[in-house]
N, C-alpha and C. Protein backbone atom coordinates (compact mmCIF):
# COMPACT_ATOMS: atom_id res chain seq x y z
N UNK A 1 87.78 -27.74 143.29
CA UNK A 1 86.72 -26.85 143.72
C UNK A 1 87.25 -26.02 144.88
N UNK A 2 87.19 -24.86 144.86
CA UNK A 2 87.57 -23.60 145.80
C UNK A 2 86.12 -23.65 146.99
N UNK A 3 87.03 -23.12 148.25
CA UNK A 3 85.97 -23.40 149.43
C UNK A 3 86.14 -21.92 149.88
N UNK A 4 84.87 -20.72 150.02
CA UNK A 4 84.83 -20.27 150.53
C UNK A 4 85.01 -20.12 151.92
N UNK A 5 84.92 -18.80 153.02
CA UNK A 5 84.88 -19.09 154.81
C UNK A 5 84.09 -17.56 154.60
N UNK A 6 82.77 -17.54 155.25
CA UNK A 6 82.09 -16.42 155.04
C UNK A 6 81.85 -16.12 156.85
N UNK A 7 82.18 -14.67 157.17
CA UNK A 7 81.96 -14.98 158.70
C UNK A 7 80.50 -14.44 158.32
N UNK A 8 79.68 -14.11 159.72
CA UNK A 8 78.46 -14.00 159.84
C UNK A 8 77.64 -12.63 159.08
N UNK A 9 78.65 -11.87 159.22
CA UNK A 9 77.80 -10.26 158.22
C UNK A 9 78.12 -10.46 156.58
N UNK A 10 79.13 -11.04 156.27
CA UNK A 10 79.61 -11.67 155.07
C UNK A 10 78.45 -12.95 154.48
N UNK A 11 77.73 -13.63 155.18
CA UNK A 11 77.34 -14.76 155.25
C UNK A 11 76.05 -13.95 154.68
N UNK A 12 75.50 -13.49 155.68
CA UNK A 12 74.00 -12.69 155.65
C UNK A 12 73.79 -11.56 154.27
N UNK A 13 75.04 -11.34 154.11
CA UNK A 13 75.40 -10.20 152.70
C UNK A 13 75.02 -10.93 151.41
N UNK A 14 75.84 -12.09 151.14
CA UNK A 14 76.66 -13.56 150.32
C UNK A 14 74.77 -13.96 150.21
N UNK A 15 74.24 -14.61 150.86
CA UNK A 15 72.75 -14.91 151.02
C UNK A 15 71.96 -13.92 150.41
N UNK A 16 71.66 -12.59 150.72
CA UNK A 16 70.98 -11.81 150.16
C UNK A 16 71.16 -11.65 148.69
N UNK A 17 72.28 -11.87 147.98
CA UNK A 17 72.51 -11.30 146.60
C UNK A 17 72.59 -12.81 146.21
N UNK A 18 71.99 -13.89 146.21
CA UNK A 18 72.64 -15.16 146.21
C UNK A 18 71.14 -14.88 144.45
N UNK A 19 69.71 -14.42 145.03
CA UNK A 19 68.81 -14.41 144.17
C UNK A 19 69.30 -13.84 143.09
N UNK A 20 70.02 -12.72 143.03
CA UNK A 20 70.53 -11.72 141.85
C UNK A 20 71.67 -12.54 141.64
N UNK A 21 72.39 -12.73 141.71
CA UNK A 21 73.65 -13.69 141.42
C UNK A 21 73.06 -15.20 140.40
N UNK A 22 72.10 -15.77 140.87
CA UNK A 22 71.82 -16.75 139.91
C UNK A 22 70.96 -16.12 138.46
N UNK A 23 69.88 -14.77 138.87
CA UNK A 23 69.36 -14.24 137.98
C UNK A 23 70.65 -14.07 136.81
N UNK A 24 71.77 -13.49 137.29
CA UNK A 24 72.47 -12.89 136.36
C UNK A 24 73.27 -14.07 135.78
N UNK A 25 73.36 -15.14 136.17
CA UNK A 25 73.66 -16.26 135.65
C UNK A 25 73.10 -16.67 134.39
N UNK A 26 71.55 -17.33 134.62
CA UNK A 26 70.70 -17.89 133.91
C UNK A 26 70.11 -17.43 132.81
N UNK A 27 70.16 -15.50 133.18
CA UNK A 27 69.80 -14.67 132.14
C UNK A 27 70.41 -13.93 131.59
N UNK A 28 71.53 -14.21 131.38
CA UNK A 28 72.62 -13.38 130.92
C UNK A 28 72.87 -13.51 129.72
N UNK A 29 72.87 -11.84 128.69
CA UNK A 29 72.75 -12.42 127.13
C UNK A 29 74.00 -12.62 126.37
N UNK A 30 74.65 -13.39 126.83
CA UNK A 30 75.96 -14.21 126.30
C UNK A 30 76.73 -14.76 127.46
N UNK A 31 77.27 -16.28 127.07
CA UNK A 31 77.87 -16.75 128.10
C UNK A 31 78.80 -15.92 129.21
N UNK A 32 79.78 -15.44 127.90
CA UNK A 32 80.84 -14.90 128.47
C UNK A 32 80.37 -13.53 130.04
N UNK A 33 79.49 -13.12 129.50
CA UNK A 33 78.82 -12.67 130.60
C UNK A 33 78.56 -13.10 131.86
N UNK A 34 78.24 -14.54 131.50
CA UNK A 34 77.39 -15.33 133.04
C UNK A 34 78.71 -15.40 134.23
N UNK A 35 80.13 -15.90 132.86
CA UNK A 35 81.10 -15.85 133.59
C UNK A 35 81.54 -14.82 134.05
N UNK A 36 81.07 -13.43 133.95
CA UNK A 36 81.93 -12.06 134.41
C UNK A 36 80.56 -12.30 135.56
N UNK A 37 79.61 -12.97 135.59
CA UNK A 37 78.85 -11.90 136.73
C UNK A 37 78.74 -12.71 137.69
N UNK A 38 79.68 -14.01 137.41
CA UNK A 38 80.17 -15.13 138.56
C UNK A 38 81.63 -14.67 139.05
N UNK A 39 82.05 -13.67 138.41
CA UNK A 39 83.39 -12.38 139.38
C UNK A 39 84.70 -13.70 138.32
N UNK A 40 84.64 -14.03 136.91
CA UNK A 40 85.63 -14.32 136.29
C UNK A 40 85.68 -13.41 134.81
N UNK A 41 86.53 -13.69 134.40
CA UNK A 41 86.80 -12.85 133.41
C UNK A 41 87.21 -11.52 134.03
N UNK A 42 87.40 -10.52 132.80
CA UNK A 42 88.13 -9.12 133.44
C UNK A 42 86.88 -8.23 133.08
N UNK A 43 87.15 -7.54 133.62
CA UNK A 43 86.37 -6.16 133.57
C UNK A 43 85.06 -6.13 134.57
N UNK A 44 84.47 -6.91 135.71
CA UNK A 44 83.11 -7.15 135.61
C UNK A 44 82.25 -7.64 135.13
N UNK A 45 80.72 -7.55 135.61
CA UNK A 45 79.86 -7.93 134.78
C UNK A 45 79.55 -7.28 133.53
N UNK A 46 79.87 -5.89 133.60
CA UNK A 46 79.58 -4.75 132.54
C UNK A 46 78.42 -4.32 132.94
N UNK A 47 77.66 -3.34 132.17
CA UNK A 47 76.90 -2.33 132.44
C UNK A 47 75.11 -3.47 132.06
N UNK A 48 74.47 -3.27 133.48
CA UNK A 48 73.33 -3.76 133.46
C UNK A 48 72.55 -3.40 132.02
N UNK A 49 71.61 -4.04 131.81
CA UNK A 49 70.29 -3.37 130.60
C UNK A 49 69.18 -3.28 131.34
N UNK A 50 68.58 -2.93 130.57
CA UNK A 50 66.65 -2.89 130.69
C UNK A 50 66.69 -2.93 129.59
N UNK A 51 65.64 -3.77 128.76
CA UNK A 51 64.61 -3.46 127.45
C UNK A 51 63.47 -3.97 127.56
N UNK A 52 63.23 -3.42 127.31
CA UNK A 52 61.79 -2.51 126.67
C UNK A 52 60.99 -3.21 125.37
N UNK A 53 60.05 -4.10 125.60
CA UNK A 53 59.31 -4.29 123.79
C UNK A 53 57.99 -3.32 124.17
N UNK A 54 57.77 -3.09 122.95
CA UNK A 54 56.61 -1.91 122.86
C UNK A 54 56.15 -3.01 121.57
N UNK A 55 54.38 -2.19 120.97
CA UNK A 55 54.36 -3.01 119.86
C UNK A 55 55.19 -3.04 118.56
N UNK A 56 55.94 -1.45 118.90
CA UNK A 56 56.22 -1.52 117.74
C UNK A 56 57.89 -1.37 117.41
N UNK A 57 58.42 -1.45 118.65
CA UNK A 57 59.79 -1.35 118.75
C UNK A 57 59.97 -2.40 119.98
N UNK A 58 61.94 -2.04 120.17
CA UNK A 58 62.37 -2.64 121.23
C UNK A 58 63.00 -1.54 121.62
N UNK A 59 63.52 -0.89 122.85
CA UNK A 59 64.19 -0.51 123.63
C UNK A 59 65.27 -1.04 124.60
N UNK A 60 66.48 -0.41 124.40
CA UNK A 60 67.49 -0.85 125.22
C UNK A 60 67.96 0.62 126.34
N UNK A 61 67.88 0.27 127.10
CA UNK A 61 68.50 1.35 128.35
C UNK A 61 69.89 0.55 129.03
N UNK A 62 70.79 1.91 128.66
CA UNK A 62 72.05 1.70 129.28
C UNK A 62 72.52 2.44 130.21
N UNK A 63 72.98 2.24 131.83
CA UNK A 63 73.60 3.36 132.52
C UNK A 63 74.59 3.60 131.79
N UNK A 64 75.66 4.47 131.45
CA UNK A 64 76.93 5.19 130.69
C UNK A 64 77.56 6.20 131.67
N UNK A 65 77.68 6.30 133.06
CA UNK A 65 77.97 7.26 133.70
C UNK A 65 78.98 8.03 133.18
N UNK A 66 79.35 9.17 133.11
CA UNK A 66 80.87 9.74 133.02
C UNK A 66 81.22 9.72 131.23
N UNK A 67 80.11 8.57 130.41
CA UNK A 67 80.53 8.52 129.18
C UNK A 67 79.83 9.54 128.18
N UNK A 68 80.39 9.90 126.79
CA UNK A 68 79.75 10.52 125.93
C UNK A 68 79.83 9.66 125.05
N UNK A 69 78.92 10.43 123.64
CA UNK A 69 78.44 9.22 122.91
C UNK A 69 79.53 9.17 121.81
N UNK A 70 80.57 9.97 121.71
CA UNK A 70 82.14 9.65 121.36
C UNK A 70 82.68 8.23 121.68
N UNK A 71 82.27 8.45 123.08
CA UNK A 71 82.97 7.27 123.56
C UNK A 71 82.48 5.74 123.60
N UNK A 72 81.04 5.76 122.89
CA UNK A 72 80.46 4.43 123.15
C UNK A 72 79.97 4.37 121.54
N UNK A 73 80.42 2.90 120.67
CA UNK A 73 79.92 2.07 119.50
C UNK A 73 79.08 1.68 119.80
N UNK A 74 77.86 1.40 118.54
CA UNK A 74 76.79 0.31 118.60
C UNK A 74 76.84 0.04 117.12
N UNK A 75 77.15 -1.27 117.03
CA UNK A 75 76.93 -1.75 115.67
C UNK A 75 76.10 -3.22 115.35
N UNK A 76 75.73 -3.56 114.36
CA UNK A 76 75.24 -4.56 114.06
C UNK A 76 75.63 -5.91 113.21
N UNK A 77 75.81 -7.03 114.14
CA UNK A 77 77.28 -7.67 113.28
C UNK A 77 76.26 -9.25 113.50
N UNK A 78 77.38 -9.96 112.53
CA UNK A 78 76.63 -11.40 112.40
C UNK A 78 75.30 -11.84 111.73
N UNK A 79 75.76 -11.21 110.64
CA UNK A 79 74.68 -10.78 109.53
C UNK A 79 73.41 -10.03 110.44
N UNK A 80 73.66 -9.29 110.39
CA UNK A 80 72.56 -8.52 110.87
C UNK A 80 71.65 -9.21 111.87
N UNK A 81 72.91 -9.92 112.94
CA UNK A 81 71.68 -10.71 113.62
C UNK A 81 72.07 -10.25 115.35
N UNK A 82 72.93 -9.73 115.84
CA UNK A 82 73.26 -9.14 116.71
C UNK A 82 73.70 -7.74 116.91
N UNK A 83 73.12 -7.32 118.17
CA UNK A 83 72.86 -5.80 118.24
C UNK A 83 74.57 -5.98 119.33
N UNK A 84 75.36 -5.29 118.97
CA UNK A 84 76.37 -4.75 120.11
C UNK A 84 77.05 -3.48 120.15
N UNK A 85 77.63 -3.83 121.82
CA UNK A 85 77.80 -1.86 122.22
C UNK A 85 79.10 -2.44 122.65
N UNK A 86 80.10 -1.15 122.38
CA UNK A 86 81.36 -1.21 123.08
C UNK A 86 81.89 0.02 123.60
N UNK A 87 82.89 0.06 124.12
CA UNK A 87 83.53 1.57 124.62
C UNK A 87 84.36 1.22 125.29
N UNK A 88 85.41 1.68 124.95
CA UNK A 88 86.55 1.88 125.30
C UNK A 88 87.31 3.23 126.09
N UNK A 89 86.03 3.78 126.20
CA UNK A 89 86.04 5.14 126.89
C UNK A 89 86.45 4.98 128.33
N UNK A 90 86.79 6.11 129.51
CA UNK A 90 87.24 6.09 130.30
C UNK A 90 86.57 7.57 130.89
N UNK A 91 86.09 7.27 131.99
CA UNK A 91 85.66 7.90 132.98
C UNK A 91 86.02 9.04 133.30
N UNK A 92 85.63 10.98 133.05
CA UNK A 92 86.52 11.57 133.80
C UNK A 92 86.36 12.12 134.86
N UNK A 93 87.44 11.92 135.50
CA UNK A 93 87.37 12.10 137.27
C UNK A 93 87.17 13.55 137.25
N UNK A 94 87.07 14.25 138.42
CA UNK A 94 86.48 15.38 138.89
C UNK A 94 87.94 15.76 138.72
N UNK A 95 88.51 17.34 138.56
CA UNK A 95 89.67 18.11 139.02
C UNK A 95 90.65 17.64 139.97
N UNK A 96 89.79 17.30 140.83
CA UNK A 96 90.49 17.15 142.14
C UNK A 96 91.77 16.62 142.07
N UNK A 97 91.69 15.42 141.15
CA UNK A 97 93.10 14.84 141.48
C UNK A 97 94.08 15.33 140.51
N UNK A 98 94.11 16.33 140.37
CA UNK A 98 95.44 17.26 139.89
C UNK A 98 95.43 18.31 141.17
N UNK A 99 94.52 18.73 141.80
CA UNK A 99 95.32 19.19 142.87
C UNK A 99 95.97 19.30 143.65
N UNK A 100 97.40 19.73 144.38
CA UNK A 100 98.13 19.66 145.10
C UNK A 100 97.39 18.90 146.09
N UNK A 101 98.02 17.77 147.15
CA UNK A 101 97.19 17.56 147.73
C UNK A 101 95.94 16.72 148.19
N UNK A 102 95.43 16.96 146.85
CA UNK A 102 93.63 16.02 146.84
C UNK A 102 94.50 14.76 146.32
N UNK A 103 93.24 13.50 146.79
CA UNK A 103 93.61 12.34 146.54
C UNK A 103 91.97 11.79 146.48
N UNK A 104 91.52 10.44 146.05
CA UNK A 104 90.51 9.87 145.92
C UNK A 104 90.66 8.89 147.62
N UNK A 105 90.22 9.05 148.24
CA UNK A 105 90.34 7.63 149.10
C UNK A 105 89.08 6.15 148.74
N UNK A 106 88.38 6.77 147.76
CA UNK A 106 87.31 5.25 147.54
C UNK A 106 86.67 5.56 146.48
N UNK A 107 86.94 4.73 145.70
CA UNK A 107 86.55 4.63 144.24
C UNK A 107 85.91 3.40 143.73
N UNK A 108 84.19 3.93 143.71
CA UNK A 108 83.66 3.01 143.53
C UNK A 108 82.54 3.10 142.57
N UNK A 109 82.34 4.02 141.79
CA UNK A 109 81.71 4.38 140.54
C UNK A 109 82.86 4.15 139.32
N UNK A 110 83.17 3.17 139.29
CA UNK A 110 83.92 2.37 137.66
C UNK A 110 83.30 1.98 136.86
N UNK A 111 83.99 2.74 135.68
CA UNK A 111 83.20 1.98 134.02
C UNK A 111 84.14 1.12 133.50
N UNK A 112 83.38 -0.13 133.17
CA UNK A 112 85.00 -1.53 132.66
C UNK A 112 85.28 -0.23 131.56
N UNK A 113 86.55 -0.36 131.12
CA UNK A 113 87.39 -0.05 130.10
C UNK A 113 87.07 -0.49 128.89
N UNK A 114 86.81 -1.43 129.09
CA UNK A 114 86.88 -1.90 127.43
C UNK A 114 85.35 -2.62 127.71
N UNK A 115 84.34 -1.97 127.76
CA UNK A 115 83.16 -2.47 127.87
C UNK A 115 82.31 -3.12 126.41
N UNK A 116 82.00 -4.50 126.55
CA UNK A 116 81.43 -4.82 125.09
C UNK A 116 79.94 -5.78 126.02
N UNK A 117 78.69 -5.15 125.07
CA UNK A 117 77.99 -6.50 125.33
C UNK A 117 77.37 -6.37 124.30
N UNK A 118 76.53 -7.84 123.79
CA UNK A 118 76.15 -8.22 123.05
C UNK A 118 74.90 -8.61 123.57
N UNK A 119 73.91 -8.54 122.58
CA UNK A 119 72.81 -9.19 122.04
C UNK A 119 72.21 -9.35 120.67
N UNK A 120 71.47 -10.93 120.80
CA UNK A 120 70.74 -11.57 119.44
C UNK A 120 69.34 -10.48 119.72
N UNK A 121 69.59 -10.13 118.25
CA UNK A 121 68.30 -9.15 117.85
C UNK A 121 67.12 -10.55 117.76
N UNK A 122 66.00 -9.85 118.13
CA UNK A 122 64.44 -11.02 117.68
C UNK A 122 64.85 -11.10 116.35
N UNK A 123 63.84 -12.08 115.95
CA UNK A 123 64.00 -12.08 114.28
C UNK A 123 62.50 -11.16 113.65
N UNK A 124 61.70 -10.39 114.68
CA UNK A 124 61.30 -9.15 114.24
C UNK A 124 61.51 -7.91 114.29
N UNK A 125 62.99 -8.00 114.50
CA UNK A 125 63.38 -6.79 114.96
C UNK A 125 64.31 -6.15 113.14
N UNK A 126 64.04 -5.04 113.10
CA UNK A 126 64.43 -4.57 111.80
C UNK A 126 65.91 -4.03 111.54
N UNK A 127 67.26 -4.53 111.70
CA UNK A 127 68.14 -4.11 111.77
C UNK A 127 68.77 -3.32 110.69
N UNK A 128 67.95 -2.80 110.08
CA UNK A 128 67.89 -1.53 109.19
C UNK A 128 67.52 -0.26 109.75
N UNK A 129 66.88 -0.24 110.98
CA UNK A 129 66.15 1.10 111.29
C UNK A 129 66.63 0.67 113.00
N UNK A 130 67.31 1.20 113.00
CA UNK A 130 68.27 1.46 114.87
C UNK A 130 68.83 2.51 114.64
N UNK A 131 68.04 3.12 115.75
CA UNK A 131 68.70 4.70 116.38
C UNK A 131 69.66 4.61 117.94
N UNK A 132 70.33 5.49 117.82
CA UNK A 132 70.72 5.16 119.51
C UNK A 132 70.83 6.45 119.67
N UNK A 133 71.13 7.25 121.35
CA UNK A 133 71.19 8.49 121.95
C UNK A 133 71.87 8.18 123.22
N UNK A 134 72.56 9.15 123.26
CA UNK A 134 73.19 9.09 124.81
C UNK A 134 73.45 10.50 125.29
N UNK A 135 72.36 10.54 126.29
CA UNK A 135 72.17 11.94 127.26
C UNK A 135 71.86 11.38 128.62
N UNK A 136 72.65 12.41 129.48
CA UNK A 136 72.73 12.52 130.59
C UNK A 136 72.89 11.50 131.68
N UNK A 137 74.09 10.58 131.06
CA UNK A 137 74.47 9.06 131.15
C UNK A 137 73.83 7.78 131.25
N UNK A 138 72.84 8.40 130.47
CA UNK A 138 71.94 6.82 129.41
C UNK A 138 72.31 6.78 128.24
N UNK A 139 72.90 5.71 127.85
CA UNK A 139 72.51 5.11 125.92
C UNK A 139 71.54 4.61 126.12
N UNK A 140 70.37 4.78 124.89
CA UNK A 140 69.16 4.61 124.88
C UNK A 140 69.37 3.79 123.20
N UNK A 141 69.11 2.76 123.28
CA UNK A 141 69.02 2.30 121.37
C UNK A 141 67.77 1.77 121.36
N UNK A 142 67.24 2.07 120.34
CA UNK A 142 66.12 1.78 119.78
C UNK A 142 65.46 0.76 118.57
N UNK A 143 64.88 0.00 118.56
CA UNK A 143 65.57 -1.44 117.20
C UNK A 143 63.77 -1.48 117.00
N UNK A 144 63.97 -0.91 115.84
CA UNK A 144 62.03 -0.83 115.19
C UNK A 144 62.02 -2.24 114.51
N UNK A 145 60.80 -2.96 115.26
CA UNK A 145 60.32 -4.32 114.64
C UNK A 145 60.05 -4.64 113.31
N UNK A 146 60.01 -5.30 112.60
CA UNK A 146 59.48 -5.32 111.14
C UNK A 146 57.72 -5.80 111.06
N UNK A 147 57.26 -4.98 110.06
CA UNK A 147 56.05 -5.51 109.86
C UNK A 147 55.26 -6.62 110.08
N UNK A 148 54.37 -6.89 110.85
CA UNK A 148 54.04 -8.50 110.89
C UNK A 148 53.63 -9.16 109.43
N UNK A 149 53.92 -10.30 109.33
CA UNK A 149 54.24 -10.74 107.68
C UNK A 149 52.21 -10.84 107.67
N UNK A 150 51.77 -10.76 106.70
CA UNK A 150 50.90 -10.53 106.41
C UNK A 150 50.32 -12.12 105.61
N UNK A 151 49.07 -12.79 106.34
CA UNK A 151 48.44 -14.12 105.96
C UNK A 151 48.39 -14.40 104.19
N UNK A 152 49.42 -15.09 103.87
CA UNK A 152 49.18 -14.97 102.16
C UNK A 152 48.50 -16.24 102.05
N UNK A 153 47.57 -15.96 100.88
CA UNK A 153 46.57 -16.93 100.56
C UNK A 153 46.92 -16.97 98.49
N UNK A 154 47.10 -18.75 98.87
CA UNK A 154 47.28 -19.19 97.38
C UNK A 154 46.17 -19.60 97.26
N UNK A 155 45.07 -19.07 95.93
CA UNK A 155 44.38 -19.55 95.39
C UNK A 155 44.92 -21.24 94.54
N UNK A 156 44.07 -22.52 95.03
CA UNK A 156 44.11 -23.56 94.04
C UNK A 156 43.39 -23.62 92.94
N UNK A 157 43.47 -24.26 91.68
CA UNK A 157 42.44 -24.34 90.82
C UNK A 157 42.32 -25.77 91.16
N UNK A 158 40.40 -26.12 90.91
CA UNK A 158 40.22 -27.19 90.59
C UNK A 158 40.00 -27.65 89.29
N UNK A 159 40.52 -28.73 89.54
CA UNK A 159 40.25 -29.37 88.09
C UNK A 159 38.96 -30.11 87.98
């Protein structure tokens, strides 16, 4: 077991995010995740979500900064039972750093590289009818629910 040494503004920092740090643990939609957002694995945690159930859909909101929708997959794998996004896209920097001269000194708006996350679709979710959009660095996917199954009634005969 590894022992942290947190001095006092470190300490008070470490404490404050301690609530979001277990959130992203406990609710994280695949392991491998819990472990990127405990700072293992490569790339980060990857790109936060929001979704969205409505009655009649689900909604997924993605930040995508810097990305186009070239650059970001969504497919549906595991028999049609998981929704996932990937991209392998890469960020483009402003001009600047081809100019004689200019340099970045702090770079802190990064997209992982090889960004993948996953999620288990509901089992009313219709993975026949998913749209996705990506404007103005949101992917937005959309996963229309299936019909609610409808009360079937078997007539018995008596004898």
């Amino acid at each position: 077991m590894s022992r942290v040494v947190l001095d006092g503004d470190h300490l008070v920092s470490h404490l404050l995010n301690f609530p979001e740090s277990v959130e992203k643990l406990a609710f994280s939609s695949r392991p491998h995740e819990a472990a990127a957002a405990a700072g293992e694995g490569k790339g980060g945690a990857g790109i936060p979500a929001d979704i969205l159930e409505t009655p009649k859909e689900y909604v997924f909101y993605f930040d995508v900064p810097g990305l186009s929708k070239s650059d970001v997959q969504v497919t549906v794998e595991d028999d049609q039972k998981s929704l996932v996004i990937r991209s392998n896209g890469k960020r483009k920097r402003e001009d600047a750093e081809e100019d004689e001269g200019c340099k970045y000194v702090r770079l802190e708006r990064r997209v992982p590289r090889n960004l993948t996350r996953k999620f288990r679709l509901p089992d009313d979710a219709n993975p026949s009818a998913i749209s996705a959009k990506c404007e103005n660095g949101v992917l937005t996917i959309t996963v229309e629910k299936l019909p609610a199954p409808k009360p079937r009634m078997v007539k018995v005969a008596i004898n």
